[in-house]
Protein backbone atom coordinates (compact mmCIF):
# COMPACT_ATOMS: atom_id res chain seq x y z
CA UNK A 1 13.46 303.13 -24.15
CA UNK A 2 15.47 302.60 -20.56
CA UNK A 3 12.81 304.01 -17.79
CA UNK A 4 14.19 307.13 -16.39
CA UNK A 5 16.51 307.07 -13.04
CA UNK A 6 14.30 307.29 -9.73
CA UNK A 7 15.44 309.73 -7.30
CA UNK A 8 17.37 307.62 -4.98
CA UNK A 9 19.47 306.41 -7.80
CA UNK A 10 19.81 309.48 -9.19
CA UNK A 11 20.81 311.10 -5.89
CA UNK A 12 23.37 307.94 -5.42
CA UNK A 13 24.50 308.56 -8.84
CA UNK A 14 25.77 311.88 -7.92
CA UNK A 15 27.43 311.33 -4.71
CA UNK A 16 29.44 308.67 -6.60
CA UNK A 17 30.53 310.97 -9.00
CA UNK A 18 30.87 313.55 -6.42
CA UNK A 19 33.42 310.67 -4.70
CA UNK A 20 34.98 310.10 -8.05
CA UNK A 21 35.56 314.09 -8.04
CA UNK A 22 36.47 314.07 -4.65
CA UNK A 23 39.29 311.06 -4.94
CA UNK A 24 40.92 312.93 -7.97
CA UNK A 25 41.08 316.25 -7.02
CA UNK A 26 42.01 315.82 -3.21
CA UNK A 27 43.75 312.35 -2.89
CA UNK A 28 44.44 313.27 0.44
CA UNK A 29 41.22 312.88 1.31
CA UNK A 30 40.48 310.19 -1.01
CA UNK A 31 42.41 308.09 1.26
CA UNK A 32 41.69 305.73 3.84
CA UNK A 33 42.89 305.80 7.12
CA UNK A 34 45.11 303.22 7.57
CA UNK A 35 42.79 299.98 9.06
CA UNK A 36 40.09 302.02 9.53
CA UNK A 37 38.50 302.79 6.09
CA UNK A 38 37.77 306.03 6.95
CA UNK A 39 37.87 309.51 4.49
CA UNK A 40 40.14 311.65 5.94
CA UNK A 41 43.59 313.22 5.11
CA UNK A 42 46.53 313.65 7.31
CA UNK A 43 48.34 316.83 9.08
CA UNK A 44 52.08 316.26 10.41
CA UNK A 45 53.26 317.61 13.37
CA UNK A 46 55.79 319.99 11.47
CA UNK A 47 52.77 321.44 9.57
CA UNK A 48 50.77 321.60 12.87
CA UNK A 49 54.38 323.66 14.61
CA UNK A 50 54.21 325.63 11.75
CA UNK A 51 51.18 326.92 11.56
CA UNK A 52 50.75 327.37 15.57
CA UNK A 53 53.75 329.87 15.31
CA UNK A 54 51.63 332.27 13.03
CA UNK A 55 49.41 332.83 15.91
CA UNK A 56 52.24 333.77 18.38
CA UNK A 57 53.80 335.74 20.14
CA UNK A 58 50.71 337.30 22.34
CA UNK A 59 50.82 339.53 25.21
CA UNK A 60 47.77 340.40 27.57
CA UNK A 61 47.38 342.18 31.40
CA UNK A 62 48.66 340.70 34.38
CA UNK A 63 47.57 341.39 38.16
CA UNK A 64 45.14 344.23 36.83
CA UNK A 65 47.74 345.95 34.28
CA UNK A 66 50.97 345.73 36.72
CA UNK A 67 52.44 343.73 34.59
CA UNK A 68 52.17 341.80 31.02
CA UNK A 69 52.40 338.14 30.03
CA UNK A 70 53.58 337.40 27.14
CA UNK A 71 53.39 333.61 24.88
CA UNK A 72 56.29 332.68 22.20
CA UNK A 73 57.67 330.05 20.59
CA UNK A 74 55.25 327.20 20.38
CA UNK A 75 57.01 324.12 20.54
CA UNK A 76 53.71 321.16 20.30
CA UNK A 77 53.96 317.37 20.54
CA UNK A 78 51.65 314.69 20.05
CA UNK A 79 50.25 312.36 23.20
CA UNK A 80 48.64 309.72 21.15
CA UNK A 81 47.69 307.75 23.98
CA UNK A 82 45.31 310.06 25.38
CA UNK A 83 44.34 311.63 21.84
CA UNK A 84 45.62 315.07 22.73
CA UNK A 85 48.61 317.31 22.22
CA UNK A 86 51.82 319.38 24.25
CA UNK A 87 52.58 322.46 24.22
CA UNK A 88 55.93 324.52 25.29
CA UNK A 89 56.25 327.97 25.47
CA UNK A 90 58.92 330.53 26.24
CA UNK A 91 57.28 333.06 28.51
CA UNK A 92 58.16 336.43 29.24
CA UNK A 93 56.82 339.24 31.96
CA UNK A 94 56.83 342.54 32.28
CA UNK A 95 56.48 344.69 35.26
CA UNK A 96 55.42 347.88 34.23
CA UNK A 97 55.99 350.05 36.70
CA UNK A 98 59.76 348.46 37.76
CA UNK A 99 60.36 348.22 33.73
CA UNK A 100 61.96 344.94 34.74
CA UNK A 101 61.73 341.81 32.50
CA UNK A 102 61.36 338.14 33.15
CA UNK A 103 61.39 335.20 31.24
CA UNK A 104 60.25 331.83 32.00
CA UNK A 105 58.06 328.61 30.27
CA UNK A 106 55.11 327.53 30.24
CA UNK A 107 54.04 323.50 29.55
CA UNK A 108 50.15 322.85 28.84
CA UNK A 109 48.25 319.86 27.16
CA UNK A 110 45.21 320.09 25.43
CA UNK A 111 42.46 317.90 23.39
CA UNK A 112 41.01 319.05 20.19
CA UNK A 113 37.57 319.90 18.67
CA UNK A 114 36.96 319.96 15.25
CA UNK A 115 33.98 323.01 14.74
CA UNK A 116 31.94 321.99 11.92
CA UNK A 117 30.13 325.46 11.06
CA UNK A 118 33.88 327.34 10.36
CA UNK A 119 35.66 324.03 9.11
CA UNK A 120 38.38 324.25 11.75
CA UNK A 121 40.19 322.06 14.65
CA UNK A 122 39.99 323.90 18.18
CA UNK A 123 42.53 323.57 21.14
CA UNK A 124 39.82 322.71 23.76
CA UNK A 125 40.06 321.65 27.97
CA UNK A 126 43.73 323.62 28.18
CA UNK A 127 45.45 322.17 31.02
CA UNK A 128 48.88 323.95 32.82
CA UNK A 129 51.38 321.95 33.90
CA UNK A 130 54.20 323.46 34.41
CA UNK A 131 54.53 327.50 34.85
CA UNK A 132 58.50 328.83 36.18
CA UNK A 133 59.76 332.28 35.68
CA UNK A 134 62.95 332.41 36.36
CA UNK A 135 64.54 335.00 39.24
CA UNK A 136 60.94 336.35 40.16
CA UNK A 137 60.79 337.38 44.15
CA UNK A 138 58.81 334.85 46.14
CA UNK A 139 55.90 337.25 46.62
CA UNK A 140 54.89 338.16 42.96
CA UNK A 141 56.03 334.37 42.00
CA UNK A 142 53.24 333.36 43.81
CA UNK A 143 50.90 335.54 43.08
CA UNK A 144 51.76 335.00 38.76
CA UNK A 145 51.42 331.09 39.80
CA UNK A 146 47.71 331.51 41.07
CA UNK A 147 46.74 334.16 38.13
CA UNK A 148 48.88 333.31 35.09
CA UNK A 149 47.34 329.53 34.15
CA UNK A 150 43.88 330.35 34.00
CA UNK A 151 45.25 333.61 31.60
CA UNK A 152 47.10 330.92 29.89
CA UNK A 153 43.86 329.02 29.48
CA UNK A 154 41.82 331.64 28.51
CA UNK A 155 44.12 332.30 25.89
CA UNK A 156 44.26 329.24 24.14
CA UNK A 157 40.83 327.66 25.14
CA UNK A 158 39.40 327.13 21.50
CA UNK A 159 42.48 328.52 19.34
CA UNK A 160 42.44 327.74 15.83
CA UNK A 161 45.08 324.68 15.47
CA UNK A 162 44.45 324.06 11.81
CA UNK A 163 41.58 325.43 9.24
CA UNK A 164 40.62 323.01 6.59
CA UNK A 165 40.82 324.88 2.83
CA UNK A 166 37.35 326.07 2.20
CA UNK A 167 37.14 323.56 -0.94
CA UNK A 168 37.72 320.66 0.83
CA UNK A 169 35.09 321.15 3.45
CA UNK A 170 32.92 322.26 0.67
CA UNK A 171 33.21 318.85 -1.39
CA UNK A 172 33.24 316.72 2.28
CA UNK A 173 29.95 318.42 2.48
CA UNK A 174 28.16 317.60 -0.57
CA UNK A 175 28.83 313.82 -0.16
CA UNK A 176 27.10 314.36 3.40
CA UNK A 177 30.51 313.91 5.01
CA UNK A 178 29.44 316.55 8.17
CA UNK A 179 31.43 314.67 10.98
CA UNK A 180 35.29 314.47 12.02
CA UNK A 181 36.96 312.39 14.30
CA UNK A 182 40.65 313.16 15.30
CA UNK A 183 43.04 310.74 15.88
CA UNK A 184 46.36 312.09 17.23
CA UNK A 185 49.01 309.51 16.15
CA UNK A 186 52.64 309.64 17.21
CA UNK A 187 53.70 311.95 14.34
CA UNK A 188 51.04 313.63 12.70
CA UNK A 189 47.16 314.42 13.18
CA UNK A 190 44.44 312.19 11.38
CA UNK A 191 41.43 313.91 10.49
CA UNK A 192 38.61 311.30 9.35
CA UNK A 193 35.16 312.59 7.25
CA UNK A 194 32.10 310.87 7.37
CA UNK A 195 28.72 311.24 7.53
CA UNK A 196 27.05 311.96 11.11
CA UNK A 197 26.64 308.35 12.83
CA UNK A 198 23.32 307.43 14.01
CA UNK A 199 22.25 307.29 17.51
C-alpha cells in the first residue's frame, strides 16, 4: 500500500488543482502577461470609459453653498509611461443665488491602487491640470480656480475605477494570489495576481 500524502504535498496538490480550476473557468486569468509570466487578466480602456461613466455626473457645494460644481462625461486615457491614467471632464457651475449657469472642463491625471480587502482598483494622488470655465467674471474665476481642484480631488481621491467579480478574487485567493500589480499599457489596463513577494 502507497504511504499516505504528507501535508505539503497534499496542500500542493490542491493549489494545483485549484490552478487547473482556476485556468478553466477564468482563462482570463489563466493567462500570462505577455513576457512577464504573470496571472493576471486584462481591462481595455473602453471597458474602463464605460464603467467610469456609471459613477458620473456628480454635483457638490462650491464657495460655502453659493454655488455648485458639477462632473460629467468622463472621457479617460492611458499614460503608460508613467503607469497612470487621464481624465476629461465637462464641467458645469451653478450660481445659486444669480441662477446663472456655466460650463467649462476639467483635465486631471491620476495613479491607481488596487485595495486588496474590497477587491477593487482605486484612483489615487489626483492631480488638476487644467480647470477653464468659460465666460466666468475675473473675480469668481479666480476664486473657483483656488477652490474647485482640491473639490475635484476630493472627489475622485480613491474612486472605484474597476471592481474585480467577487469569484475571481475569491479563487485568486485560495491559490494565495493576495497581491496586484497594475500595469497601464497603451490600450488597456493589466492587472497581474500573485502571491505577496518577500521582503
Amino acid at each position: 500500500m502507497a504511504p499516505a500524502a504528507s501535508a505539503p504535498t497534499r496542500r500542493h496538490f490542491q493549489r494545483l488543482l485549484g490552478a487547473a480550476a482556476l485556468g478553466g473557468l477564468l482563462p482570463t486569468l489563466g493567462a500570462c502577461a505577455a513576457g512577464s509570466g504573470a496571472p493576471g487578466y486584462t481591462v481595455s480602456r473602453q471597458r474602463l470609459n464605460e464603467l467610469l461613466a456609471h459613477s458620473f455626473p456628480v454635483t457638490r457645494g462650491l464657495l460655502g453653498g453659493l454655488a455648485e460644481l458639477t462632473l460629467s462625461s468622463p472621457r479617460l486615457n492611458l499614460l503608460p509611461a508613467s503607469n497612470r491614467i487621464a481624465t476629461a471632464f465637462d464641467l458645469a457651475l451653478v450660481e445659486r443665488l444669480a441662477g446663472t449657469r456655466h460650463t467649462g472642463a476639467l483635465d486631471l491625471d491620476c495613479g491607481l491602487r488596487f485595495d486588496l480587502a474590497e477587491g477593487v482598483v482605486r484612483m489615487v494622488d489626483v492631480q488638476v491640470n487644467r480647470l477653464s470655465i468659460d465666460r466666468l467674471p475675473p473675480a469668481q474665476q479666480a476664486l473657483v480656480q483656488q477652490y474647485a481642484p482640491g473639490i475635484a480631488q476630493q472627489l475622485l481621491q480613491n474612486l472605484v475605477l474597476y471592481r474585480v467579480p467577487a469569484e475571481q478574487l475569491a479563487l485568486a485567493r485560495n491559490l494565495g494570489w493576495t497581491h496586484a500589480t497594475l500595469r497601464v499599457l497603451p490600450d488597456a489596463l493589466r492587472i497581474e495576481l500573485g502571491p505577496t513577494p518577500p521582503r
